[in-house]
C-alpha atoms as a PDB file:
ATOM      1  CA  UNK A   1      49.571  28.680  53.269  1.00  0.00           C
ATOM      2  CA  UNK A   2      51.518  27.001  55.982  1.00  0.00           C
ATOM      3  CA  UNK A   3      55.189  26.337  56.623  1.00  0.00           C
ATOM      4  CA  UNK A   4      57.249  23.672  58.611  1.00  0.00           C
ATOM      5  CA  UNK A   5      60.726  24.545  60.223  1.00  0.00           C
ATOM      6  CA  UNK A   6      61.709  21.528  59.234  1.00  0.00           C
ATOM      7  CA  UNK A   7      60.789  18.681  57.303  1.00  0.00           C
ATOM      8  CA  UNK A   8      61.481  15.220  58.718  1.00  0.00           C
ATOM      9  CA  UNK A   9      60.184  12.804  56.421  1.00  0.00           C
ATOM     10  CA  UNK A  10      59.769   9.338  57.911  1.00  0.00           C
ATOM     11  CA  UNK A  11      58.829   7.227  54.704  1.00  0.00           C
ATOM     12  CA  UNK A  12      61.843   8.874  51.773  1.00  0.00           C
ATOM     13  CA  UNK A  13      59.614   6.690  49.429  1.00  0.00           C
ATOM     14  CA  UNK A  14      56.779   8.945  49.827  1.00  0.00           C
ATOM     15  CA  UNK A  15      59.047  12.136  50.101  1.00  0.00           C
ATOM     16  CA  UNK A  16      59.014  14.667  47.358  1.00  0.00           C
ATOM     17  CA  UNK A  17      62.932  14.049  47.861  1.00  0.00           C
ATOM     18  CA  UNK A  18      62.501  10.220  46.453  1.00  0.00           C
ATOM     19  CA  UNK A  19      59.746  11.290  43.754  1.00  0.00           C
ATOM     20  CA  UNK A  20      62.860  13.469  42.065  1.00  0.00           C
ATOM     21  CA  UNK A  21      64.727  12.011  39.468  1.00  0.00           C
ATOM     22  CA  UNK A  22      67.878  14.116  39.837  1.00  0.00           C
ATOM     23  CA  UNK A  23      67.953  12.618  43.632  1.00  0.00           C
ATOM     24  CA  UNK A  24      67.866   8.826  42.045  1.00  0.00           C
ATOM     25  CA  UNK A  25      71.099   7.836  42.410  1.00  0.00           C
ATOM     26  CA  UNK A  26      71.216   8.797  46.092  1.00  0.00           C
ATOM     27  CA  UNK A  27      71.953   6.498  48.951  1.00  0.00           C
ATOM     28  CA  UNK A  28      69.162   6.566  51.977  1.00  0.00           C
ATOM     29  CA  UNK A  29      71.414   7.991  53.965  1.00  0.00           C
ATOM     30  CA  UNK A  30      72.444  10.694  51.376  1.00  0.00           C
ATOM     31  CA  UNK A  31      68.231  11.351  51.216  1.00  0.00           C
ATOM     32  CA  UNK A  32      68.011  12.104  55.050  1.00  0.00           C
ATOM     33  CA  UNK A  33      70.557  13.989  54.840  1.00  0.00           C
ATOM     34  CA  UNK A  34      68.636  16.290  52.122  1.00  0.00           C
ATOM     35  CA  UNK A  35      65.826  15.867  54.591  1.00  0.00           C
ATOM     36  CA  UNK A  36      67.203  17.258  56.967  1.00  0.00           C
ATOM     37  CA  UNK A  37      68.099  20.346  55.025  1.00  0.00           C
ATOM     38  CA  UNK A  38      64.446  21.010  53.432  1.00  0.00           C
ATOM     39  CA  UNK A  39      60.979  22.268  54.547  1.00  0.00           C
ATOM     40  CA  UNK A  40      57.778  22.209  53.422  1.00  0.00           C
ATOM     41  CA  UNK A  41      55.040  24.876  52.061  1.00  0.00           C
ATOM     42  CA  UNK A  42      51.546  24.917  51.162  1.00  0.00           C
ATOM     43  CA  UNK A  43      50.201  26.694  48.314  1.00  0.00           C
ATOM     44  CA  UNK A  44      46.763  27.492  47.640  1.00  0.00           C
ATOM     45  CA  UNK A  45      45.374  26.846  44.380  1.00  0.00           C
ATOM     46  CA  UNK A  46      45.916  30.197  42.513  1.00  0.00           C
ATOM     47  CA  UNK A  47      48.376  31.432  44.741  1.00  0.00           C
ATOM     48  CA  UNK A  48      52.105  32.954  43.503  1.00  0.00           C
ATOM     49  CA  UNK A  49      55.125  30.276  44.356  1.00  0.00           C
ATOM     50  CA  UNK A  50      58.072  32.952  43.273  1.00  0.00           C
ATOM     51  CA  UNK A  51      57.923  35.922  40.733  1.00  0.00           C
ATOM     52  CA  UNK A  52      60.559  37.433  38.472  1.00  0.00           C
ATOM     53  CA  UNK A  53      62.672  39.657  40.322  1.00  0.00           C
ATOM     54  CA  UNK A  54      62.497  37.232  43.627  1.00  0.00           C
ATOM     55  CA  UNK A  55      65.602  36.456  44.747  1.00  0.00           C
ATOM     56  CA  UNK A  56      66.477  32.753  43.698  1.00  0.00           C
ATOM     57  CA  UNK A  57      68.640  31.138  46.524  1.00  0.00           C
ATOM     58  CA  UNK A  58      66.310  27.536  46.908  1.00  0.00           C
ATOM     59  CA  UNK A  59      65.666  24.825  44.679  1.00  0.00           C
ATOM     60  CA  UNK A  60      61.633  24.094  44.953  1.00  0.00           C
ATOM     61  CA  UNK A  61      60.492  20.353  44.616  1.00  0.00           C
ATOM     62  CA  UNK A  62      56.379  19.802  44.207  1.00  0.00           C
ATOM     63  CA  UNK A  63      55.403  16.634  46.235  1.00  0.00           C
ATOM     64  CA  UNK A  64      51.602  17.379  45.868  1.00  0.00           C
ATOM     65  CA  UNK A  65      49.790  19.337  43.025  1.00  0.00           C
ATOM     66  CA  UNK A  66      50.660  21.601  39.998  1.00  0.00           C
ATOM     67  CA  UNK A  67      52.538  24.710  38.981  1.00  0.00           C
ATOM     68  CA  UNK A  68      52.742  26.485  36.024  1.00  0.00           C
ATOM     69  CA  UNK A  69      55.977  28.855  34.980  1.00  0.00           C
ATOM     70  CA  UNK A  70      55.066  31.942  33.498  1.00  0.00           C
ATOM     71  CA  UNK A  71      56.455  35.474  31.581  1.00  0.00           C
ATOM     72  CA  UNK A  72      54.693  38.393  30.918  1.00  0.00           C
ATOM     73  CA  UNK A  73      55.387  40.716  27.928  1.00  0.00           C
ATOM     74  CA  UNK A  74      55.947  44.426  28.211  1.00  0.00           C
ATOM     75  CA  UNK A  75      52.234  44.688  27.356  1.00  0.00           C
ATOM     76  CA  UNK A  76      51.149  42.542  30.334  1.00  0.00           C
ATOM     77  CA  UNK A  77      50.372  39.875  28.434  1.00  0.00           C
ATOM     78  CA  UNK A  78      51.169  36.468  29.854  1.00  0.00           C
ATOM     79  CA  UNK A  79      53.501  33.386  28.312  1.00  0.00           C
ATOM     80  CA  UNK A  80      52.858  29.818  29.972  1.00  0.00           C
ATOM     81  CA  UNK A  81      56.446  28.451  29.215  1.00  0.00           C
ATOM     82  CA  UNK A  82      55.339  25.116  31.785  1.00  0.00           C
ATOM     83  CA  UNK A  83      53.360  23.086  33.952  1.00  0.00           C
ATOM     84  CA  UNK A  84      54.930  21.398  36.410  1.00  0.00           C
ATOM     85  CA  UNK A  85      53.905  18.359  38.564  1.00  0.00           C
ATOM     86  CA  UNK A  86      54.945  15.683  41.473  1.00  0.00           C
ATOM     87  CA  UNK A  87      58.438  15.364  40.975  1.00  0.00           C
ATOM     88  CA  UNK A  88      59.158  17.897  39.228  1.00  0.00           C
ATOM     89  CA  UNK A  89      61.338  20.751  40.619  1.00  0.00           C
ATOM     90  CA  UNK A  90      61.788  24.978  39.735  1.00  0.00           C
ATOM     91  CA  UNK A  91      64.056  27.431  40.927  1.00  0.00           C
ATOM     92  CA  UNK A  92      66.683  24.550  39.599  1.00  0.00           C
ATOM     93  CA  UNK A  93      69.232  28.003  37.994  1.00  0.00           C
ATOM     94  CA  UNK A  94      69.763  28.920  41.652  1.00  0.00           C
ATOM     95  CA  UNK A  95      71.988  26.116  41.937  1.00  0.00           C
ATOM     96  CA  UNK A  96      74.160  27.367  39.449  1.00  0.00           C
ATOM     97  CA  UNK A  97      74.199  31.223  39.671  1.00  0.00           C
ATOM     98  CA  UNK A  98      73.219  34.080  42.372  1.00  0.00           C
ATOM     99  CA  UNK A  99      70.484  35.879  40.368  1.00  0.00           C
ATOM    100  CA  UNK A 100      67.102  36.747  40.604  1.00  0.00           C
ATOM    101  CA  UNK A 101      64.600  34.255  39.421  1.00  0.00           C
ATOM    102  CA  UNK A 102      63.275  35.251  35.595  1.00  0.00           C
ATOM    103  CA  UNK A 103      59.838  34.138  35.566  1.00  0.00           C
ATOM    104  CA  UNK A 104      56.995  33.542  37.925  1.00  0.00           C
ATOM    105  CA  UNK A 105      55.856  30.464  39.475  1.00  0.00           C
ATOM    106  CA  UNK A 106      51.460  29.881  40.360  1.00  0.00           C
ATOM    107  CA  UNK A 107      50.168  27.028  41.805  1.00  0.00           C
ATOM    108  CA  UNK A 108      47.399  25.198  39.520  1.00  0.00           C
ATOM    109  CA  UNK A 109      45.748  23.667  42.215  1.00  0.00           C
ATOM    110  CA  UNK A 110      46.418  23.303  46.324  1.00  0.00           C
ATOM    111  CA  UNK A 111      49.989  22.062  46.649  1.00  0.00           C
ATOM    112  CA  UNK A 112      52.611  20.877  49.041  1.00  0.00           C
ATOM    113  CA  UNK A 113      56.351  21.638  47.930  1.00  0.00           C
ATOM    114  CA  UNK A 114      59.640  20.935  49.536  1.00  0.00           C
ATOM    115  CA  UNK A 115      61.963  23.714  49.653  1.00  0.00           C
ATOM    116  CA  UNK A 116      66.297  23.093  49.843  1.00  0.00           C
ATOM    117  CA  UNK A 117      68.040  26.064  50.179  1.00  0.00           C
ATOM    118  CA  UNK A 118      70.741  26.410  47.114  1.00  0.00           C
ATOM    119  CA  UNK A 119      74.007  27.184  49.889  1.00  0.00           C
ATOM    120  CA  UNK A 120      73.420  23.800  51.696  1.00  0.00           C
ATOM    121  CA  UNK A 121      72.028  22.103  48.643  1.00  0.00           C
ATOM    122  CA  UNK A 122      75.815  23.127  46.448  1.00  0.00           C
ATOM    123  CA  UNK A 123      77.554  21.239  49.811  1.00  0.00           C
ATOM    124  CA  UNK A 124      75.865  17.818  48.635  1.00  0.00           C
ATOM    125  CA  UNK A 125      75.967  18.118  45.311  1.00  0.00           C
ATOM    126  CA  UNK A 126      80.032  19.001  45.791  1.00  0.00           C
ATOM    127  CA  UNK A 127      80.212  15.725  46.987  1.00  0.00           C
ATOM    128  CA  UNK A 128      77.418  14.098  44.499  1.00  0.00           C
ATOM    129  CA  UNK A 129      78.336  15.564  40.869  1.00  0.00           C
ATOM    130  CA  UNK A 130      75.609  13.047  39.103  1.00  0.00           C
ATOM    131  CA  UNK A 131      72.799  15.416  40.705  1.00  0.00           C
ATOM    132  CA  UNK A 132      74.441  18.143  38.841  1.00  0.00           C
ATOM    133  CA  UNK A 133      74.426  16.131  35.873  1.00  0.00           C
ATOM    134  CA  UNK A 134      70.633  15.301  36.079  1.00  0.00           C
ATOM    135  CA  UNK A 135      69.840  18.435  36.368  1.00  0.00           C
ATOM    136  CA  UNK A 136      71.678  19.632  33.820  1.00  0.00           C
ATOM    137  CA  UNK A 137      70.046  17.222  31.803  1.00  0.00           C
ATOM    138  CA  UNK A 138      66.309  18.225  32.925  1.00  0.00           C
ATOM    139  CA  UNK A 139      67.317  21.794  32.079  1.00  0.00           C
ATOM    140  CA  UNK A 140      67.970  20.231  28.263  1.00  0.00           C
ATOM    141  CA  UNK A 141      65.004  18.888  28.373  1.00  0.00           C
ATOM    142  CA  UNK A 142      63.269  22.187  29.085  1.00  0.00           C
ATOM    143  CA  UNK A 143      65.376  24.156  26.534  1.00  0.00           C
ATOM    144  CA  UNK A 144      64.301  21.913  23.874  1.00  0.00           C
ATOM    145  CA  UNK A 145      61.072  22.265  24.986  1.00  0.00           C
ATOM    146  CA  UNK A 146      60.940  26.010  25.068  1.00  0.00           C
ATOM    147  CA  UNK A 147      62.884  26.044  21.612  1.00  0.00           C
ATOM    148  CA  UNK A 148      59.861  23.597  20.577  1.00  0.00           C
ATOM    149  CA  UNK A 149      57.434  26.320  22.283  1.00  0.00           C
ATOM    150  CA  UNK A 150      59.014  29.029  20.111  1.00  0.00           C
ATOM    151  CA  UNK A 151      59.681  27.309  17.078  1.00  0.00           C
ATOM    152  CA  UNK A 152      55.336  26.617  16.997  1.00  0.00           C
ATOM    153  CA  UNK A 153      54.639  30.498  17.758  1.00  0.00           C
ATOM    154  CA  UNK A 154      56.909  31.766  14.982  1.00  0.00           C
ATOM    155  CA  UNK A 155      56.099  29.441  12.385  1.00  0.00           C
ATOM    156  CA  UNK A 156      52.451  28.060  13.177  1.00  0.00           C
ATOM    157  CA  UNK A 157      49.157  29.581  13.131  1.00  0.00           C
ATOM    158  CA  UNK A 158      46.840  29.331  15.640  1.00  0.00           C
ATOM    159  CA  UNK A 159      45.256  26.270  14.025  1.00  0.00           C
ATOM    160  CA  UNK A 160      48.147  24.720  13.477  1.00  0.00           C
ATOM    161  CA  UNK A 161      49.071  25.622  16.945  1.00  0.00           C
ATOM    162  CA  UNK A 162      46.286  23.580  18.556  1.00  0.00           C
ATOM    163  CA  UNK A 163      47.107  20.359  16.415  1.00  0.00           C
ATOM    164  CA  UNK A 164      50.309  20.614  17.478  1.00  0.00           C
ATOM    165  CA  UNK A 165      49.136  20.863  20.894  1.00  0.00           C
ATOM    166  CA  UNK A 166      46.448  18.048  20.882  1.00  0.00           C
ATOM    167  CA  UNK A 167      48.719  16.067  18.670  1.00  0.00           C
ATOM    168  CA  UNK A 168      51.892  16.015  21.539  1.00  0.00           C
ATOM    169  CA  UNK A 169      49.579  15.584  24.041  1.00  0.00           C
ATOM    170  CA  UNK A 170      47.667  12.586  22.584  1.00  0.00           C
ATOM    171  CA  UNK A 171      50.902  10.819  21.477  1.00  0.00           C
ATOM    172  CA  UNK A 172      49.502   6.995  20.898  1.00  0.00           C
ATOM    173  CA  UNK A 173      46.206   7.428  22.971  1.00  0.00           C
ATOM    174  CA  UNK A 174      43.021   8.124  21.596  1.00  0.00           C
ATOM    175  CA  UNK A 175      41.414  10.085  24.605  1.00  0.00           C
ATOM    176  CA  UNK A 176      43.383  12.785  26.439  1.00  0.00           C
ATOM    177  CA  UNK A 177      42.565  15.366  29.390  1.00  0.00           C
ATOM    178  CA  UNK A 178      44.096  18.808  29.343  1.00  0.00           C
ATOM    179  CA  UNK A 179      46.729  19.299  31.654  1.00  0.00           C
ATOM    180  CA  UNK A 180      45.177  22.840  31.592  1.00  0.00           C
ATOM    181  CA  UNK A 181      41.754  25.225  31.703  1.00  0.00           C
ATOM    182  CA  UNK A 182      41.038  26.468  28.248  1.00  0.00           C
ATOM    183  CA  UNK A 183      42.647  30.084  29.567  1.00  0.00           C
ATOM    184  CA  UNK A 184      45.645  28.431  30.723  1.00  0.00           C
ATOM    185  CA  UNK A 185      45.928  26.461  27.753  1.00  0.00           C
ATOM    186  CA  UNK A 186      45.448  29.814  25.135  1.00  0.00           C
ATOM    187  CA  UNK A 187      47.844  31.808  27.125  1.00  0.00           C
ATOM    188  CA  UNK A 188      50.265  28.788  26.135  1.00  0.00           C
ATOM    189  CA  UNK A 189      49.728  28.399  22.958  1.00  0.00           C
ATOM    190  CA  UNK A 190      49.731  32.166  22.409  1.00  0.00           C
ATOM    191  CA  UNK A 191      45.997  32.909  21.701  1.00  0.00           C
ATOM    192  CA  UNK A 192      42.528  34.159  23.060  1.00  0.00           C
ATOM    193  CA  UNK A 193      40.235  31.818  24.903  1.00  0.00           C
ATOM    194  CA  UNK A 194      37.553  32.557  22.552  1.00  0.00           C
ATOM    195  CA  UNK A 195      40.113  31.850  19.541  1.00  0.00           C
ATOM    196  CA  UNK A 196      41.369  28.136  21.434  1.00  0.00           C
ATOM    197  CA  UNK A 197      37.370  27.622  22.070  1.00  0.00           C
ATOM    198  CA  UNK A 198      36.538  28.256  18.558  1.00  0.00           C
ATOM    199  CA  UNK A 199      39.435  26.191  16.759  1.00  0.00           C
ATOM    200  CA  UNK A 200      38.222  23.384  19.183  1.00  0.00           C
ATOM    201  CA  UNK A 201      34.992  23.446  17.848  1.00  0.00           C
ATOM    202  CA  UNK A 202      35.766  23.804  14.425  1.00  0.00           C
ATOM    203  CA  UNK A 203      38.193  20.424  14.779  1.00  0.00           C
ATOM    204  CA  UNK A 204      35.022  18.863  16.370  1.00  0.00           C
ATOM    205  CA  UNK A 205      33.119  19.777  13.041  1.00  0.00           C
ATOM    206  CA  UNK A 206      35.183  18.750  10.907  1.00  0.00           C
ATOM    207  CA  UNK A 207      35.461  14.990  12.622  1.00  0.00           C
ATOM    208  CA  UNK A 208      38.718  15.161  14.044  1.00  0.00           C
ATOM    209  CA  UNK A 209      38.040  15.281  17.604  1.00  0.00           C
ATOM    210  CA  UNK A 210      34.807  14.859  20.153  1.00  0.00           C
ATOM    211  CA  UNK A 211      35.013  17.517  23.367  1.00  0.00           C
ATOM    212  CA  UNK A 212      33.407  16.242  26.264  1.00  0.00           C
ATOM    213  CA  UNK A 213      32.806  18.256  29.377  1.00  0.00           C
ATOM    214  CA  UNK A 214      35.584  21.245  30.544  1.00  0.00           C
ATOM    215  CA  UNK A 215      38.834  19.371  29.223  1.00  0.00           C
ATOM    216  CA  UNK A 216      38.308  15.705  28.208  1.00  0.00           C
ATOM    217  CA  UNK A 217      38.956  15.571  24.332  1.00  0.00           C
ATOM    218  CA  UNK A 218      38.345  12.011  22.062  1.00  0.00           C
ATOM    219  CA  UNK A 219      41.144  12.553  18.759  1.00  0.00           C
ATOM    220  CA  UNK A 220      38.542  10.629  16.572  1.00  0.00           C
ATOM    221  CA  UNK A 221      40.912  11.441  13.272  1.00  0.00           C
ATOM    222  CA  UNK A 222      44.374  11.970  14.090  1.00  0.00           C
ATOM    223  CA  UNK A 223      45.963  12.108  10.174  1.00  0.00           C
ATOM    224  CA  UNK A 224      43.577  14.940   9.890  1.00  0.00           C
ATOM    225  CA  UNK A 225      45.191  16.423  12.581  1.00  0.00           C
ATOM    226  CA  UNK A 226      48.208  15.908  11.239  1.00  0.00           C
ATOM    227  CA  UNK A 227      47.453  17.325   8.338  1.00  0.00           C
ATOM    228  CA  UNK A 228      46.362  20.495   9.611  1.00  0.00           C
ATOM    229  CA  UNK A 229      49.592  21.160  11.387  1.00  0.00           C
ATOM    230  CA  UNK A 230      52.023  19.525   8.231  1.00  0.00           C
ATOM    231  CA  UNK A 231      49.745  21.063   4.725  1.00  0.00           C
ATOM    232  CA  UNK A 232      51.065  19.532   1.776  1.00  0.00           C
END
């Protein structure tokens, strides 16, 4: 894990900065000046970002790598709500409010993310409203999602949880990779590993899809799928 003091970027095409939508509008001069307000972090792979209870006062950006956003239940027991990549951004409610960040934030993989502290970062967007807008409008995005997320777990079984899954993920290609390991991906989807591993393998059975290696799935019969998840 290492840390700048400050972040200088030279080429705001390349920056983490540029790569976020809710910064699109900006001028190159209103970039720098974001630049100048932001450093930069390393994250091992496996390594905690932020956990629930931290105190939220920065808005994270990932330039390099993946995150996922987490809860865990009384029991222990824990909810993937997200994974997050280039571009993307979390701690976004520390904008907004003074509280303590709600869930907790692991990086998937090695990862470099740009950090703007929330005080300096309300000072630009004062005088830029359409990056409050955008990420107002990513934080729709992710409600819709979760309400998606919750709507699957209350109403779905576990098989029809896994279509679902496969079927979002495939949209109109024929050959996807999992965003995920097959533990990551079960804790999502709210199951065991062994249950995710054996609906997989029952799908491949039955036609509907061809696994090949850790995460590299061919949908081979996609109305079946679809079937599964919608039963007449």
């Amino acid at each position: 894990m290492t840390e700048c003091s400050h972040c200088n970027i030279q080429d705001t095409d390349q920056s983490c900065i540029s790569l976020v939508p809710i910064f699109s509008n900006l001028t190159h001069s209103e970039i720098h000046k974001i630049a100048q307000i932001t450093t930069s972090r390393n994250f091992e792979k496996g390594e905690i970002i932020f956990m629930a209870g931290d105190k939220g006062d920065r808005l994270y950006v990932i330039h390099k790598g993946k995150a996922k956003i987490t809860k865990l239940s009384e029991a222990g027991k824990e909810q993937i709500i997200r994974v997050l990549g280039p571009g993307d951004f979390l701690g976004e409610l520390s904008i907004f409010i003074e509280a303590p960040v709600d869930s907790n934030a692991e990086a998937l993989e090695d990862m470099t993310v740009c950090m703007i502290e929330s005080d300096k970062l309300k000072d630009i967007i004062s005088k830029n409203p359409s990056i409050a807008a955008k990420v107002i409008e990513e934080l729709s995005r992710r409600l819709q999602s979760s309400e998606r997320l919750i709507e699957s777990l209350g109403l779905h079984d576990v098989e029809q949880r896994v279509a679902d899954y496969l079927l979002r993920l495939a949209a109109d290609k024929e050959q996807i990779i999992l965003p995920l390991s097959k533990k990551d991906l079960a804790a999502h989807i709210g199951t065991s590993q062994e249950t995710l591993s054996r609906k997989l393998s029952l799908f491949e059975e039955l036609g509907l899809i061809n696994q090949s290696g850790h995460r590299k799935i061919i949908i081979k019969n996609k109305k079946g799928l679809e079937e599964i998840l919608n039963p007449v």
